[in-house]
Protein backbone atom coordinates (compact mmCIF):
# COMPACT_ATOMS: atom_id res chain seq x y z
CA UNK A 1 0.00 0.00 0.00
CA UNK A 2 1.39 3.30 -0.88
CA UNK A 3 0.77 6.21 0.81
CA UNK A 4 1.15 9.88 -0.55
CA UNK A 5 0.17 13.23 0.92
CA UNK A 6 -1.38 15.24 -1.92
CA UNK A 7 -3.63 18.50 -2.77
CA UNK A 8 -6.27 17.90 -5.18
CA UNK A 9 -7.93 20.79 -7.30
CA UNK A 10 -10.95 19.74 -8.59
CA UNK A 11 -12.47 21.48 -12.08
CA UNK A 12 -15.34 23.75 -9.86
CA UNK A 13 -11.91 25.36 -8.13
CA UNK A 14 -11.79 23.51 -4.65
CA UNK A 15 -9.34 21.76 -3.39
CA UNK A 16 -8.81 18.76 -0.73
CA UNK A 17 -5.71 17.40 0.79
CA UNK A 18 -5.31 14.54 2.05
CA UNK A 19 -2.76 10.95 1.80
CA UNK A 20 -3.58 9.22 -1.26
CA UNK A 21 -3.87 5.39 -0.32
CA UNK A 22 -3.05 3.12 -3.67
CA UNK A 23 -2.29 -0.54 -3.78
CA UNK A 24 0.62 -0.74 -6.18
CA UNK A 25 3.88 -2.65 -6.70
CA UNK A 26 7.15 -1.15 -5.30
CA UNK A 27 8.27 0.10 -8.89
CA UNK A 28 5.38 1.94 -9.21
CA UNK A 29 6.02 4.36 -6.47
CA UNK A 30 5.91 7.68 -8.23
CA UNK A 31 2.89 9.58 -8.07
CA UNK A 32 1.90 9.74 -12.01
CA UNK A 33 1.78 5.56 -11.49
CA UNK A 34 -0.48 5.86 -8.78
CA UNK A 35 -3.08 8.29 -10.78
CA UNK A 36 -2.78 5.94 -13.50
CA UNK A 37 -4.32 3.17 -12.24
CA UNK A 38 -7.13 1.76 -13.61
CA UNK A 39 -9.74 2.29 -11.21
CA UNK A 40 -11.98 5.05 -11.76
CA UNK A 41 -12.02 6.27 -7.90
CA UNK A 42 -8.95 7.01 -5.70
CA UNK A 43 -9.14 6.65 -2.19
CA UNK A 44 -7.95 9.80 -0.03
CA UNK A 45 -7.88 9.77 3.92
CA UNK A 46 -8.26 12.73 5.68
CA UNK A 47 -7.80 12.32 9.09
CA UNK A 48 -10.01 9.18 10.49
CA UNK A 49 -12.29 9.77 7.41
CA UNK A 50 -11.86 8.03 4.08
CA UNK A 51 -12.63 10.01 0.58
CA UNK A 52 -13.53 8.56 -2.95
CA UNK A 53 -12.58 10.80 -5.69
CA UNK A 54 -13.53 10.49 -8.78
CA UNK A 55 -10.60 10.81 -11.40
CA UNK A 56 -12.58 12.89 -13.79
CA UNK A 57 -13.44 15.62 -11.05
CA UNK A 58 -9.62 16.08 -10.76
CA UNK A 59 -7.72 19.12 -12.70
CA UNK A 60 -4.80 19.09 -11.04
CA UNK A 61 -2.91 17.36 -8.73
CA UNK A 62 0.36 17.53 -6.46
CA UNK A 63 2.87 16.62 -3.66
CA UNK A 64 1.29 17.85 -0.50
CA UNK A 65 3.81 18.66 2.89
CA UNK A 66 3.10 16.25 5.69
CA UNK A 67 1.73 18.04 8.61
């Protein structure tokens, strides 16, 4: 399981940060791998709360600092 803090802005202009959880292999560790899965939905925890987002809401997306 690979965990990433990250900011997403979604196409309405909002944003939500969170750590992106994704299942993937060791050499697919880099962000861009984990977006490219082929699920439709990501899974983003915020806190104790878990987040589905779906892929085509997303405009942009990046590295988020750990708080």
């Amino acid at each position: 399981m690979r965990i990433l803090p990250v900011s997403f802005q979604f196409i309405d202009q909002t944003t939500l940060g969170g750590e992106l959880m994704v299942d993937a292999p060791e050499e697919k560790s880099r962000l861009s791998d984990c977006l490219n899965t082929t699920h439709r939905f990501l899974c983003l925890r915020i806190g104790t709360k878990i987040y589905y987002v779906d892929k085509d809401a997303i405009r942009k997306v990046a590295y988020a600092e750990k708080r």
